[in-house]
Every structure is written in C-alpha cells, then in structure tokens.
N, C-alpha and C. Protein backbone atom coordinates (compact mmCIF):
# COMPACT_ATOMS: atom_id res chain seq x y z
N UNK A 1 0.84 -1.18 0.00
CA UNK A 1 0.00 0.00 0.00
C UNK A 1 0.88 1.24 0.00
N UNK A 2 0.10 1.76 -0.79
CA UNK A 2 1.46 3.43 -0.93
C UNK A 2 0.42 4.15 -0.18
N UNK A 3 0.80 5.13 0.95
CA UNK A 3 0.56 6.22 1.59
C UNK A 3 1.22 7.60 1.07
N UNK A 4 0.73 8.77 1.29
CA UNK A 4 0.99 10.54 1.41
C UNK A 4 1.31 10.57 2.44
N UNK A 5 2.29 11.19 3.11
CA UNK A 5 2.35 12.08 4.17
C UNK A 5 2.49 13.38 3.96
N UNK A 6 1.13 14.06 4.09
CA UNK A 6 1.38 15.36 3.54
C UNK A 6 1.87 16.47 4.72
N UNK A 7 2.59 17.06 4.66
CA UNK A 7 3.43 18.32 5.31
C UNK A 7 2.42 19.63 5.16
N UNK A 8 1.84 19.83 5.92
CA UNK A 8 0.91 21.02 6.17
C UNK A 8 2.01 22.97 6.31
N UNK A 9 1.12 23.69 5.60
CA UNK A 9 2.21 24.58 5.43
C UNK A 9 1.94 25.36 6.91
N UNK A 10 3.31 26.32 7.14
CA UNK A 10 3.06 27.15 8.23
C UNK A 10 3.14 28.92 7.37
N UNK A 11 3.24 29.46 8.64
CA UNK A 11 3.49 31.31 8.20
C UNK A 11 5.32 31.22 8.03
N UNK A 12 5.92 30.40 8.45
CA UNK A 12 7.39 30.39 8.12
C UNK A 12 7.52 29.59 6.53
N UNK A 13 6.89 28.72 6.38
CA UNK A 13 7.26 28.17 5.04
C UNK A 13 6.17 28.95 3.62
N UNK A 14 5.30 29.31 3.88
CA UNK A 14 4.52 30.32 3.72
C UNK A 14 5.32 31.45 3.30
N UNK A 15 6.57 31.87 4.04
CA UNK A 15 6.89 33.35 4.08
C UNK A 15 8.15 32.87 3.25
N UNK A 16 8.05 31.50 2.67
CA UNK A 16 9.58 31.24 2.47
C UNK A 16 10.53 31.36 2.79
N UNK A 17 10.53 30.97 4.51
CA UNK A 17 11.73 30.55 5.33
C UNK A 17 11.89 29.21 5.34
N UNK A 18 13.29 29.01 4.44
CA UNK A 18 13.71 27.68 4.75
C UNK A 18 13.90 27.15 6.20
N UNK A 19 14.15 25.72 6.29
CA UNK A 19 14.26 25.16 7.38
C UNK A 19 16.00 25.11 7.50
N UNK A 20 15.89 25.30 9.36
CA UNK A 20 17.23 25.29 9.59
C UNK A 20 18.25 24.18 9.54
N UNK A 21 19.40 24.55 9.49
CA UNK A 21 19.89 23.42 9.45
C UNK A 21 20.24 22.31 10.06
N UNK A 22 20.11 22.39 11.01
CA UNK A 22 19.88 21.18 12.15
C UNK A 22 18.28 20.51 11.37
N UNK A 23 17.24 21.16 11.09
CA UNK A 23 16.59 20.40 10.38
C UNK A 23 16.70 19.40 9.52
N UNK A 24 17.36 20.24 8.99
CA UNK A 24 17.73 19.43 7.39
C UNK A 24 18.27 18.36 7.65
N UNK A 25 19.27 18.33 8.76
CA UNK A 25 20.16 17.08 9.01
C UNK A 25 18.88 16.02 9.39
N UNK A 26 18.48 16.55 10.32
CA UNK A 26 17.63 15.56 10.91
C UNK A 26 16.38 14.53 9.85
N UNK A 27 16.12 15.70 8.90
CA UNK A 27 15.50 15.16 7.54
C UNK A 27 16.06 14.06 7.36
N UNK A 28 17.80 14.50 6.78
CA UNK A 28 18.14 14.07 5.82
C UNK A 28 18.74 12.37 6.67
N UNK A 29 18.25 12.26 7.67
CA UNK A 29 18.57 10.96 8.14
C UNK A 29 17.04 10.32 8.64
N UNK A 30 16.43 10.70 8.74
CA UNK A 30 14.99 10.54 8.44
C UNK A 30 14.47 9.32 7.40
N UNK A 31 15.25 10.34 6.22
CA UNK A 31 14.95 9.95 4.83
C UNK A 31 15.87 8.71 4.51
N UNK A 32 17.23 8.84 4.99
CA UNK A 32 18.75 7.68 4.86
C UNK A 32 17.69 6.01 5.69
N UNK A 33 17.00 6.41 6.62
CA UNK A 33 16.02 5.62 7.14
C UNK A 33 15.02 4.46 6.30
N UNK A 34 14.50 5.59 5.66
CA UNK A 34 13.04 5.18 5.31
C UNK A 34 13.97 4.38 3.86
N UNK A 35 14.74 5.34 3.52
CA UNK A 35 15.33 4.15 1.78
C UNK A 35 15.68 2.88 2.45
N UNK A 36 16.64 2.90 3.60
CA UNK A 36 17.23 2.15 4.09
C UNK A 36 15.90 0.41 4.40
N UNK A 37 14.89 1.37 4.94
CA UNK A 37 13.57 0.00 4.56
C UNK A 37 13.24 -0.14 4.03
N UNK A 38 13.37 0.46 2.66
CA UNK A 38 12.66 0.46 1.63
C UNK A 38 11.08 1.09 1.59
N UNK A 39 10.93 2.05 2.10
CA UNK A 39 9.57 2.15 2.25
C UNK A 39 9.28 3.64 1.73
N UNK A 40 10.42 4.59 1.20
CA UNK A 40 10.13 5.60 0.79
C UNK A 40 9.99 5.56 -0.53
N UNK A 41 9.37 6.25 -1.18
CA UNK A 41 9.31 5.91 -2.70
C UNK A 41 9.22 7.36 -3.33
N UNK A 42 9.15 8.30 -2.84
CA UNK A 42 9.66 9.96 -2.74
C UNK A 42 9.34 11.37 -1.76
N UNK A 43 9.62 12.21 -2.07
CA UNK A 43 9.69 12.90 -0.60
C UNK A 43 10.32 14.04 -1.08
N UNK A 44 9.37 15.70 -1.36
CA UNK A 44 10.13 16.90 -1.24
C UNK A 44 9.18 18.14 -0.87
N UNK A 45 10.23 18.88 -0.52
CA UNK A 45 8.92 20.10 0.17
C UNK A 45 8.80 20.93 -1.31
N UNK A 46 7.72 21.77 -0.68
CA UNK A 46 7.28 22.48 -2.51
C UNK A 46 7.62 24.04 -1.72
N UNK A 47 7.50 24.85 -2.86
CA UNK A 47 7.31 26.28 -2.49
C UNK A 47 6.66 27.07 -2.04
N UNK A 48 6.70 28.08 -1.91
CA UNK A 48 5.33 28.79 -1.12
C UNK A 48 3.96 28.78 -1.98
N UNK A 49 3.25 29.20 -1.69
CA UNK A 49 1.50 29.17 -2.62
C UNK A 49 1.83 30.66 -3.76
N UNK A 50 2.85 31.41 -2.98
CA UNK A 50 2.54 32.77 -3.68
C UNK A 50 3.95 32.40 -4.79
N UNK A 51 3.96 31.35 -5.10
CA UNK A 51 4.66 31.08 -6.56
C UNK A 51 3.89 30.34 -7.29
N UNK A 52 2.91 29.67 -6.67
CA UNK A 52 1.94 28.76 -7.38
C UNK A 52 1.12 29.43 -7.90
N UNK A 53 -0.40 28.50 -8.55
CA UNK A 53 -1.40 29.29 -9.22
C UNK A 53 -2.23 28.29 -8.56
N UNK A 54 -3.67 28.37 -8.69
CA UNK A 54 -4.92 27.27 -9.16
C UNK A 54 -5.68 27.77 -10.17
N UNK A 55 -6.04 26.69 -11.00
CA UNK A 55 -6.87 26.33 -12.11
C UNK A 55 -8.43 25.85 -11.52
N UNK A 56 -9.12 26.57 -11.60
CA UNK A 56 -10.68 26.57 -11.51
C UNK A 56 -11.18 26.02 -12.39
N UNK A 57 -11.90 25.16 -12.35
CA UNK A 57 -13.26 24.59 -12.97
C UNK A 57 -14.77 24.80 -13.22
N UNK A 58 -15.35 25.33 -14.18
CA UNK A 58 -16.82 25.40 -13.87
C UNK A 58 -17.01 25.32 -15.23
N UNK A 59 -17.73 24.20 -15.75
CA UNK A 59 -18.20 23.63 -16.84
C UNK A 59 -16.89 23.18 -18.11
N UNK A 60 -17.25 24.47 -18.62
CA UNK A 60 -15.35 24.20 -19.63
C UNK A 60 -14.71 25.86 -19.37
N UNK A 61 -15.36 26.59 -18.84
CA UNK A 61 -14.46 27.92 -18.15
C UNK A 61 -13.53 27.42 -17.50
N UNK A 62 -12.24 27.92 -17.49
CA UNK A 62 -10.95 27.59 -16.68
C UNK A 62 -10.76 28.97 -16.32
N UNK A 63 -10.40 29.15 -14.90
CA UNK A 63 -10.50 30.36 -14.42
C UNK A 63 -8.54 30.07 -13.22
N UNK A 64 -7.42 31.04 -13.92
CA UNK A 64 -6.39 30.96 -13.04
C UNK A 64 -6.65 31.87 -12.01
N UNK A 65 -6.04 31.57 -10.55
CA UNK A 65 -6.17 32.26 -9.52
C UNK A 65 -5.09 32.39 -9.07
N UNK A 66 -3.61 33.36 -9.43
CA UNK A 66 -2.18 33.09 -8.93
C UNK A 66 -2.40 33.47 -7.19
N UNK A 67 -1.08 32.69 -6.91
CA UNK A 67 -1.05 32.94 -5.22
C UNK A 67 -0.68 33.83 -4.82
N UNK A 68 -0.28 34.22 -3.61
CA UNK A 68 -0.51 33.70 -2.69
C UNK A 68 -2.27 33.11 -2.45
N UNK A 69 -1.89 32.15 -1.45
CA UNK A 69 -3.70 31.41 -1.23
C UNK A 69 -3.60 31.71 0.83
N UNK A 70 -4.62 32.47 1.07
CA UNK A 70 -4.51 32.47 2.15
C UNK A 70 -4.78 31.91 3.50
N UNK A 71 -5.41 30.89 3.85
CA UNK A 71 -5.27 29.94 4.70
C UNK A 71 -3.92 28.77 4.61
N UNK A 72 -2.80 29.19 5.50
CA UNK A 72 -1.47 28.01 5.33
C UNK A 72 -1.87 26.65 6.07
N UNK A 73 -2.79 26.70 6.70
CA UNK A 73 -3.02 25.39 7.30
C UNK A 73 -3.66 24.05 6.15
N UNK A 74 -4.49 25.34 5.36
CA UNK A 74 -5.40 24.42 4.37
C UNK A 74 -4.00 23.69 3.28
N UNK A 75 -2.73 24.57 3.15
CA UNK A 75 -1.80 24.34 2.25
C UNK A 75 -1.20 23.24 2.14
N UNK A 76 -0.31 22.64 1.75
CA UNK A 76 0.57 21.74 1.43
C UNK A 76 2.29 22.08 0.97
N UNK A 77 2.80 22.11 2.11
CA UNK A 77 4.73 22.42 2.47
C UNK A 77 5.01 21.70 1.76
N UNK A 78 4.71 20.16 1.77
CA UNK A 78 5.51 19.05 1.69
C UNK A 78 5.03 17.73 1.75
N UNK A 79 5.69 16.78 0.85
CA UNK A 79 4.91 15.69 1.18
C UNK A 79 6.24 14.37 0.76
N UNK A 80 5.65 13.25 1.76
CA UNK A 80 6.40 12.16 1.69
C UNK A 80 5.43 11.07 1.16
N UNK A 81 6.01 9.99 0.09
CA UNK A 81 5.12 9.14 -0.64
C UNK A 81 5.82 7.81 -0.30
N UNK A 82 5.33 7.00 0.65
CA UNK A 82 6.24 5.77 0.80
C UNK A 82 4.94 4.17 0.80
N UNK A 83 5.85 3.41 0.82
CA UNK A 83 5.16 2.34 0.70
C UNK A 83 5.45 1.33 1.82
N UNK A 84 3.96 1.05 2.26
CA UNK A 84 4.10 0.12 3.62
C UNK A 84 3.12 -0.91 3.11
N UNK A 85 2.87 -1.79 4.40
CA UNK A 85 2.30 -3.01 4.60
C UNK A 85 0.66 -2.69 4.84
N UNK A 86 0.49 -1.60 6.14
CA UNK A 86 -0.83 -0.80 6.04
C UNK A 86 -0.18 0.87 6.94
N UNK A 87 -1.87 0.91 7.51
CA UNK A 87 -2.05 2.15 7.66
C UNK A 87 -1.36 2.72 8.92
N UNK A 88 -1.01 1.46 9.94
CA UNK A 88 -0.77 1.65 10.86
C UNK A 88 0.89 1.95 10.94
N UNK A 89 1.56 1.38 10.10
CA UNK A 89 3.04 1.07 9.44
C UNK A 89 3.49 2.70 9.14
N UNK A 90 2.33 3.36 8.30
CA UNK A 90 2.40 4.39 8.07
C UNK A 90 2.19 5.47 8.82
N UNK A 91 1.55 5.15 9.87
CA UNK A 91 1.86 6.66 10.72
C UNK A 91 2.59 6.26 11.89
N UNK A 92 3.42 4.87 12.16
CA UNK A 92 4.38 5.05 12.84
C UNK A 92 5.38 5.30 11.91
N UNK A 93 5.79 5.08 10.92
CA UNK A 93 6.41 6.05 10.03
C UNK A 93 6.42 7.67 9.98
N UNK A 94 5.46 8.07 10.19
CA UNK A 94 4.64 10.06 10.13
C UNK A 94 5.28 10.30 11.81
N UNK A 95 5.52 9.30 12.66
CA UNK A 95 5.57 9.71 14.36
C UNK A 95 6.92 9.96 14.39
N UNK A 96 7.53 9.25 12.98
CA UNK A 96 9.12 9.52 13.56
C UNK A 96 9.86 10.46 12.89
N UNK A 97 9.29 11.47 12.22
CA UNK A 97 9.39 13.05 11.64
C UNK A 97 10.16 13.89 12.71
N UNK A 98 11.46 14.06 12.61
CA UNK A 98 11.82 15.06 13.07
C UNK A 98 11.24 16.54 13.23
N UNK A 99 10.01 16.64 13.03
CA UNK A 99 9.27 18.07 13.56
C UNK A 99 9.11 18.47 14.79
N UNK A 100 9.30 19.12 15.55
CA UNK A 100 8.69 19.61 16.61
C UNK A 100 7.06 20.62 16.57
N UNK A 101 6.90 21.35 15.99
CA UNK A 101 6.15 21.97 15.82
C UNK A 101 5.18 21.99 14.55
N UNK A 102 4.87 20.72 14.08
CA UNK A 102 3.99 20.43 12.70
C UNK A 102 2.67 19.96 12.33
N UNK A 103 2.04 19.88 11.65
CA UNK A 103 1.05 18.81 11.63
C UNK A 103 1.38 17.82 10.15
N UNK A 104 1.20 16.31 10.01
CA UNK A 104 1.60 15.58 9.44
C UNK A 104 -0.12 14.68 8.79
N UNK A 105 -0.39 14.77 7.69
CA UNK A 105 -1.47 14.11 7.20
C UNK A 105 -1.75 13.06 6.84
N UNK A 106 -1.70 11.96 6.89
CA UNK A 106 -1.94 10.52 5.95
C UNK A 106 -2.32 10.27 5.46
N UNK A 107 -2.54 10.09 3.86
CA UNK A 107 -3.55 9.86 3.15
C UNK A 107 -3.12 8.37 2.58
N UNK A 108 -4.06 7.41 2.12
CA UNK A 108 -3.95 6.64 1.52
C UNK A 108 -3.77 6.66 0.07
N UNK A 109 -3.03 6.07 -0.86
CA UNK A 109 -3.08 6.47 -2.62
C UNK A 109 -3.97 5.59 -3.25
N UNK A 110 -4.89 5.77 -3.90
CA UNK A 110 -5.62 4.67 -4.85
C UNK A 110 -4.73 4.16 -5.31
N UNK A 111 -4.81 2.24 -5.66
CA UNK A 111 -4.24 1.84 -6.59
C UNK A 111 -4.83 1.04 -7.35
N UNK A 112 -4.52 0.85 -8.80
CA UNK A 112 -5.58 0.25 -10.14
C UNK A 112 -6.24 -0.68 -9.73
N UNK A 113 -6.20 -1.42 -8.65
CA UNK A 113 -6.89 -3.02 -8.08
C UNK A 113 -8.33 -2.29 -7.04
N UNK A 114 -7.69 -0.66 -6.51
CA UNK A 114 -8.98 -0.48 -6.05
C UNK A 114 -10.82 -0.39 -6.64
N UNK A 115 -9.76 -0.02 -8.10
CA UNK A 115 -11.12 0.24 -8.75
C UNK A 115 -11.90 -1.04 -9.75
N UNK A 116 -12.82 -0.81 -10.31
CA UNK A 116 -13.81 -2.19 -10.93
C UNK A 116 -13.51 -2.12 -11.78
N UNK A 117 -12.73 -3.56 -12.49
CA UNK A 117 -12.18 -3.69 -13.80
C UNK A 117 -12.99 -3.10 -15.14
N UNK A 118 -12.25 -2.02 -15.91
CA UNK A 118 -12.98 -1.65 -17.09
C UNK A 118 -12.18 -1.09 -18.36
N UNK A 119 -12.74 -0.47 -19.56
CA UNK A 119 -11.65 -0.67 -20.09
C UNK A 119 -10.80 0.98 -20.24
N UNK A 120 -11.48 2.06 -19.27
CA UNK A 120 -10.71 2.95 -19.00
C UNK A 120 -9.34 2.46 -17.61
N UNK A 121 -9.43 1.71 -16.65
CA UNK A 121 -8.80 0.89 -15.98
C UNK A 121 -7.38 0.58 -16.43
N UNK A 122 -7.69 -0.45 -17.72
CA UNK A 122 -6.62 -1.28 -18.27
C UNK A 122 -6.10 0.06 -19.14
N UNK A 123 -6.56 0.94 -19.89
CA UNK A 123 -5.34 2.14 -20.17
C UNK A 123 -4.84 2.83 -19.30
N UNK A 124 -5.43 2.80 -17.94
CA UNK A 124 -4.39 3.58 -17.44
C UNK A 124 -3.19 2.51 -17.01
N UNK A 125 -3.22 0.93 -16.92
CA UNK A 125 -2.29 -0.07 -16.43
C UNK A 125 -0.87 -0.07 -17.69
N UNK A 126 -1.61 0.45 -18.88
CA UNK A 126 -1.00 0.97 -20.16
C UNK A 126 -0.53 2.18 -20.12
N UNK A 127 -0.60 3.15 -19.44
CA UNK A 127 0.01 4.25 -19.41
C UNK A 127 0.90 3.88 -18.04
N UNK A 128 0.75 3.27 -16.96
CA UNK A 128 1.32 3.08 -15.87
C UNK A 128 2.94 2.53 -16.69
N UNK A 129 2.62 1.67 -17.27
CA UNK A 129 3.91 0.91 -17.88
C UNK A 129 4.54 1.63 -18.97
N UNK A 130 3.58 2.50 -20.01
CA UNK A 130 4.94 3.81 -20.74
C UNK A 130 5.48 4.14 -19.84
N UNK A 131 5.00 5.19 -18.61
CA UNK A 131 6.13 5.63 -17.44
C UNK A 131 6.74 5.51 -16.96
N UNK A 132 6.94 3.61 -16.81
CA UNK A 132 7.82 3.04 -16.03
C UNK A 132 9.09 2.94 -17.12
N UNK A 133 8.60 2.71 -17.99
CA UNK A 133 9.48 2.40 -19.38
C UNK A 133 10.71 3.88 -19.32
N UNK A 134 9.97 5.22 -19.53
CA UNK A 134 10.46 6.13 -19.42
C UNK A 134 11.07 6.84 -18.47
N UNK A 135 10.49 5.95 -16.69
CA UNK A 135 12.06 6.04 -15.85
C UNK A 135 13.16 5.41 -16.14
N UNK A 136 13.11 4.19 -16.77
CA UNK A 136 13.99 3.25 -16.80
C UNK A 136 15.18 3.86 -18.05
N UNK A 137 14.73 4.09 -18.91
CA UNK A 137 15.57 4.68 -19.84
C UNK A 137 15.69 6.47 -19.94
C-alpha cells in the first residue's frame, strides 16, 4: 500500500523561510532511514502558494487564480510518498518526523486493483507501464 504524508504549510514556510539546518540534518537521516527499509518511494517540500497558481473549474471555463492562497493550514509544504504493509506502518512512520512543531497528514493512494475492472482501468495499467518504461531509460 502506498501512503501521502502530507506536510501542512506554516506562516514560516509560507513566508519562504527555509528550514534550519539542524533540520535538514535531521530530515536528511529521516529519509537515509526510510530508503534504508525500503519504504520511501519519494519525498520533497514544494514552495510557497505565492509562486503557485490554481486552475478553476466550472463547466469548460478555466478560471487561473495566482497565489498567494490564504489559509497556510489548508496548504501543502511538503509531502512524503512511501510504501508500507498498512495504515498503521504508516503513521508510525509520520511519528518519527523530526518536527517539533507540525502537523503531518496521511492519506492513503488509490491503486488500479482499487477500482472495478474496465476498459478505462486497463489504459491507465497501459500508461502506468509507458512511465515506467520512461524512468527506466
């Protein structure tokens, strides 16, 4: 089962203050961890909202809204994508985050077996495998 751990934004990552470096270390052995079990499968923080955009929907109108977006709690800092056994695997995984001061999300990832065999299904099991093709080379 692949899990999200999504990294909730603050007013420091928000304001685009990097993390210190004692952080980073602590990340970066965090992360030496999780490869080390094999259970990470990727993992990076994103930028602030006020470099991003959103794309709105309403019928076939596409409506851009550049950032900043103002609620940081609603945001997304960062996120870790790893693969466990279940759910529980996964947030003792999320407990051992060097954060002191964070909130950490879990989401579960759909995968092609969740859904009812059809024949939009089997193209995406066909597009799953161009991609793989195109990490590989």
């Amino acid at each position: 089962m692949r899990f999200m751990a999504i990294v909730k934004a603050t007013k420091e990552s928000e304001a685009g203050i990097m993390p210190s470096e004692q952080l980073l270390n602590d990340m970066t052995k965090f992360n030496e961890e999780m490869v080390k079990a094999g259970v990470m499968v990727a993992g990076e923080g994103l930028h602030p909202s006020s470099k991003g955009a959103r794309v709105r929907f309403s019928g076939t109108k596409r409506t851009v809204i550049d950032g900043p977006f103002t609620e940081a709690k609603e945001l997304i800092a960062g996120y870790w994508l790893i693969q466990v056994k279940s759910k529980e695997e996964a947030i003792e995984w999320a407990k051992r985050i060097p954060f002191d001061n964070d909130e950490v999300e879990i989401r579960r990832v759909f995968e092609l077996e969740d859904f009812t065999p059809s024949p939009a299904i089997d193209k995406h099991r066909e597009l799953g495998k161009e991609l793989e093709k195109k990490k590989g080379g």
